[in-house]
Structures are given as C-alpha cells and as structure tokens.
N, C-alpha and C. Protein backbone atom coordinates (compact mmCIF):
# COMPACT_ATOMS: atom_id res chain seq x y z
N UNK A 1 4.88 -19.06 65.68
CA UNK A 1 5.32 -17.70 65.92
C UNK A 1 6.51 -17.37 65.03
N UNK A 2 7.11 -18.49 64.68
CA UNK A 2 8.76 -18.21 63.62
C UNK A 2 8.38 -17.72 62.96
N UNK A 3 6.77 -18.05 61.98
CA UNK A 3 6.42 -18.09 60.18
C UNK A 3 6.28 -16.42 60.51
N UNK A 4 5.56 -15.56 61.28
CA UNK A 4 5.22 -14.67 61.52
C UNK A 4 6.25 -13.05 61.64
N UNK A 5 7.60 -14.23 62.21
CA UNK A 5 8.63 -12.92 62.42
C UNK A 5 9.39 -13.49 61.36
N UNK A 6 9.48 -14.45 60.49
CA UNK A 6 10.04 -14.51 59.45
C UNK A 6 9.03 -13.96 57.90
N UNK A 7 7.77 -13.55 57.81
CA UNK A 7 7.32 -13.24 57.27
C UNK A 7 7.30 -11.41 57.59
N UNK A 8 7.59 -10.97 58.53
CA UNK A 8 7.78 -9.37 58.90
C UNK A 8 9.07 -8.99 58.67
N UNK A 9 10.32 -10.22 58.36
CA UNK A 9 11.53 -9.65 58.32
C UNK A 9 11.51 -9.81 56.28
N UNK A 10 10.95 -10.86 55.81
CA UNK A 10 10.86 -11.17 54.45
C UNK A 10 10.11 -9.58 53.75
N UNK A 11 8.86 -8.93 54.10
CA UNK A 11 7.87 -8.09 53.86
C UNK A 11 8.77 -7.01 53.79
N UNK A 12 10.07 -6.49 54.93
CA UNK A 12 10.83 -5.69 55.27
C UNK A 12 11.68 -5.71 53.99
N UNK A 13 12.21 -6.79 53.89
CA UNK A 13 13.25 -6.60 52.71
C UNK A 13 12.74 -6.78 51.53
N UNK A 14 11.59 -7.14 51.04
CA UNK A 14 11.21 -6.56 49.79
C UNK A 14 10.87 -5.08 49.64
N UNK A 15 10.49 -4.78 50.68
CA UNK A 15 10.26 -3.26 50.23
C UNK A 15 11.22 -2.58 50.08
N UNK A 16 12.69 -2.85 50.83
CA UNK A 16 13.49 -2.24 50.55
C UNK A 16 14.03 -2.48 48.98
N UNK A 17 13.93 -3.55 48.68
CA UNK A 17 14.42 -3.86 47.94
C UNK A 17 13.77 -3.23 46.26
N UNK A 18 12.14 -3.61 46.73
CA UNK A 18 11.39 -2.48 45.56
C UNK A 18 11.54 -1.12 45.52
N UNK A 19 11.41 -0.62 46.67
CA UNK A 19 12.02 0.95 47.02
C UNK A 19 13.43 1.20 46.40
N UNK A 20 14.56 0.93 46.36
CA UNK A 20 15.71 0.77 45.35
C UNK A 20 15.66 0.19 44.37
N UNK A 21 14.74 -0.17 43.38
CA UNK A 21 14.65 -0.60 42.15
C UNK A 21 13.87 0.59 41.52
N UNK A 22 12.91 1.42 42.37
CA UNK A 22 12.17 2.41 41.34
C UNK A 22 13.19 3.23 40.72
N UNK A 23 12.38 3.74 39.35
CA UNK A 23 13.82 5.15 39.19
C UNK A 23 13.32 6.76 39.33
N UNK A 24 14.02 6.78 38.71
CA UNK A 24 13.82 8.59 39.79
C UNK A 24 12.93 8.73 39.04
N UNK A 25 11.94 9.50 39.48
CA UNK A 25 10.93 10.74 38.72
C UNK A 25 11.10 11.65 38.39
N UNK A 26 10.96 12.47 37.25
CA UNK A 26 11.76 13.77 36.88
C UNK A 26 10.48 14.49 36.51
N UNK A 27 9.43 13.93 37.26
CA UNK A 27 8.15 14.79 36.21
C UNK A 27 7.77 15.69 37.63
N UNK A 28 7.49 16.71 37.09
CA UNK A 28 7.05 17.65 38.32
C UNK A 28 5.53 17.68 38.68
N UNK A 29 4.52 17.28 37.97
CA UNK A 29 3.12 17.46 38.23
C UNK A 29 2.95 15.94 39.27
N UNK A 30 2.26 16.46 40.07
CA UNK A 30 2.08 15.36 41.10
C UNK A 30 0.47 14.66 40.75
N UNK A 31 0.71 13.27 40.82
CA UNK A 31 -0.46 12.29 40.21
C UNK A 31 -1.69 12.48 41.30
N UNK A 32 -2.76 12.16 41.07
CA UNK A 32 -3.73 12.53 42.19
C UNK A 32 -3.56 11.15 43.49
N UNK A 33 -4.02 11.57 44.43
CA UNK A 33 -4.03 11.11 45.82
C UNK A 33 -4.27 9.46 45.65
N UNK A 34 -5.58 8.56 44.81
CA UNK A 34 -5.38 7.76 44.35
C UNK A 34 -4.31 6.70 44.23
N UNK A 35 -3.63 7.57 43.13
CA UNK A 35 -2.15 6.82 42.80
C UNK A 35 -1.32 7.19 43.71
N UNK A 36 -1.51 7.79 44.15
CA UNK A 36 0.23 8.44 45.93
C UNK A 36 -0.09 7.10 46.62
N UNK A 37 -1.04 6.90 46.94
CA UNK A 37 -1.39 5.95 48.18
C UNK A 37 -1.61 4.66 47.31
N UNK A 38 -2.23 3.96 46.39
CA UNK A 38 -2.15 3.31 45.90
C UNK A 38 -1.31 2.53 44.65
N UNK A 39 -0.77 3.09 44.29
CA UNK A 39 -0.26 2.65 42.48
C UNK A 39 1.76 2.50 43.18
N UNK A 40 2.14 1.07 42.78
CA UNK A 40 3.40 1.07 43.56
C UNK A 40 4.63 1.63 42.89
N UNK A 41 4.55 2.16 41.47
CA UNK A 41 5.37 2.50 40.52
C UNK A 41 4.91 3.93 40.76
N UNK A 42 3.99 4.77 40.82
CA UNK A 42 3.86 6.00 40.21
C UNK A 42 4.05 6.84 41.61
N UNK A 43 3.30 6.04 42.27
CA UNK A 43 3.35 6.92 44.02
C UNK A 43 4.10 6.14 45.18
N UNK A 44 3.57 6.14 46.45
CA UNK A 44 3.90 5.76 47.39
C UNK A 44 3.16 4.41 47.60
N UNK A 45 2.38 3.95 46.97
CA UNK A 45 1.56 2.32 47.21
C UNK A 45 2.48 1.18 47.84
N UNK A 46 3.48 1.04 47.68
CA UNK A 46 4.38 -0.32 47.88
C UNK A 46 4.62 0.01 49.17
N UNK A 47 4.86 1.39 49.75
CA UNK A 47 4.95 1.90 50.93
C UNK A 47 3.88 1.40 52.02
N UNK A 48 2.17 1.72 51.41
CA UNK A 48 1.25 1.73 51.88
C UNK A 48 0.76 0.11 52.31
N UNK A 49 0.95 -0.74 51.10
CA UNK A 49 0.65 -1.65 50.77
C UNK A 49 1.67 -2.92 52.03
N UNK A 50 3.10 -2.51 51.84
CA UNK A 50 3.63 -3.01 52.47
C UNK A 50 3.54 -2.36 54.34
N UNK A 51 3.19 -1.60 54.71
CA UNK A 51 2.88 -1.11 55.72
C UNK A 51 1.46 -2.22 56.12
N UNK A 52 0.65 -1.64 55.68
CA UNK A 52 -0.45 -2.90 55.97
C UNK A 52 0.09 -4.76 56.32
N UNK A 53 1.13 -5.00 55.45
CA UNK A 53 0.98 -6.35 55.32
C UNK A 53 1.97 -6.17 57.23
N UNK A 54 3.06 -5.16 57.38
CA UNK A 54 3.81 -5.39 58.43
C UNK A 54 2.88 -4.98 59.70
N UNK A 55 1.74 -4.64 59.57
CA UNK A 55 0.80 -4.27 61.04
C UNK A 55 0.28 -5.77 60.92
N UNK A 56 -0.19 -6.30 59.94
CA UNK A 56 -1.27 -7.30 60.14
C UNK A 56 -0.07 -8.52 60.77
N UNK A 57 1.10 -8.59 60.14
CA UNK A 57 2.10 -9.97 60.41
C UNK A 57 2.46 -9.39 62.03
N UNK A 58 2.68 -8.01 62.08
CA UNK A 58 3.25 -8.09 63.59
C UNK A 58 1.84 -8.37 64.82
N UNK A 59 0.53 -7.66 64.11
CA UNK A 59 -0.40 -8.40 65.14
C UNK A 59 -0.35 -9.35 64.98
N UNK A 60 -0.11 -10.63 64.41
CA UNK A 60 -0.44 -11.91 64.59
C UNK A 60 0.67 -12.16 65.49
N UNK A 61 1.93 -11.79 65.06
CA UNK A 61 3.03 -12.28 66.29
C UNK A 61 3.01 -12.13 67.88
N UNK A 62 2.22 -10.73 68.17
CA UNK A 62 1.87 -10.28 68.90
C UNK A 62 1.02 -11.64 69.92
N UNK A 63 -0.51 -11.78 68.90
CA UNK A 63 -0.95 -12.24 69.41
C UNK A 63 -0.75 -14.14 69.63
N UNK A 64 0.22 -14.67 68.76
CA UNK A 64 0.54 -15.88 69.23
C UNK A 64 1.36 -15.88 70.58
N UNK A 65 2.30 -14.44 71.15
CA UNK A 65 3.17 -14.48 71.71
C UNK A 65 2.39 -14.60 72.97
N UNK A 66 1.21 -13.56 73.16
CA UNK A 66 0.37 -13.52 74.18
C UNK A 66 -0.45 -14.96 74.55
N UNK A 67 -1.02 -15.75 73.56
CA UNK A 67 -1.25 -16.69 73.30
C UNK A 67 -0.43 -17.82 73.86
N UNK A 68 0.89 -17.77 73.92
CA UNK A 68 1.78 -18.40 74.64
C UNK A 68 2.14 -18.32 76.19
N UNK A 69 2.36 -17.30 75.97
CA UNK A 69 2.20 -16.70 77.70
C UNK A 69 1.12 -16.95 78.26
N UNK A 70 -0.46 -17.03 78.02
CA UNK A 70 -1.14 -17.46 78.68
C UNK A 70 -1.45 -18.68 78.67
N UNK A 71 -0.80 -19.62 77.74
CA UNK A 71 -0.78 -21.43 78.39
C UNK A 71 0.14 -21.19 79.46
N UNK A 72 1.11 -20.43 79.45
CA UNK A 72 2.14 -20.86 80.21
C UNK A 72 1.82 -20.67 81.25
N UNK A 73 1.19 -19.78 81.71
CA UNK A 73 1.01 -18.90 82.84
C UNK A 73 -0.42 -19.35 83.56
C-alpha cells in the first residue's frame, strides 16, 4: 500500500513540476481538441495524462486498503 501512496504523491509532483517548466504561449489560435487533451507541450495532455495515472494509483490504494480491512475483519 506505501508503493501506491508514494507513487500518487511522486505523479503529483511531477506534474507540478512539468506544469512550471512550460513557457507561456503567446499564440492566439487555439490547436485542435486532439492536441488540448493530448500533446503535453502544446495543450493540456500532461494534465490529462497525469490525471489518469492519479485515478488508476489512487484505485489501487483504495483497493489494497479495502483488501486489508477485510483480512482483518
């Protein structure tokens, strides 16, 4: 259960950390939907991308935790 909440707190701070490394955009035409959601430099992807990885690490924590509780119990 550690690898799990240490892998959701690791996932957390890279994104922050990529999220403050992009640089500003100064272009006004917006890229198609594609790249918003996918592409981690041009749109929002690192957002998306890293969102996914923090649902899938917190269900697993979830479910070892439950997993625990019911040996115990």
């Amino acid at each position: 259960m550690g690898k799990w909440i240490a892998l959701i707190f690791i996932t957390l701070l890279v994104m922050i950390v990529f999220r403050m490394k992009r640089p500003v955009d100064e272009k006004l035409v917006s890229p198609s939907n594609l790249t918003m959601f996918f592409h981690p430099v041009q749109g929002e992807g690192d957002l998306f991308i890293g969102g996914i990885l923090l649902i899938y690490f917190s269900s697993r924590l979830f479910l070892s935790l439950f997993q625990t509780l019911r040996d115990i119990f």
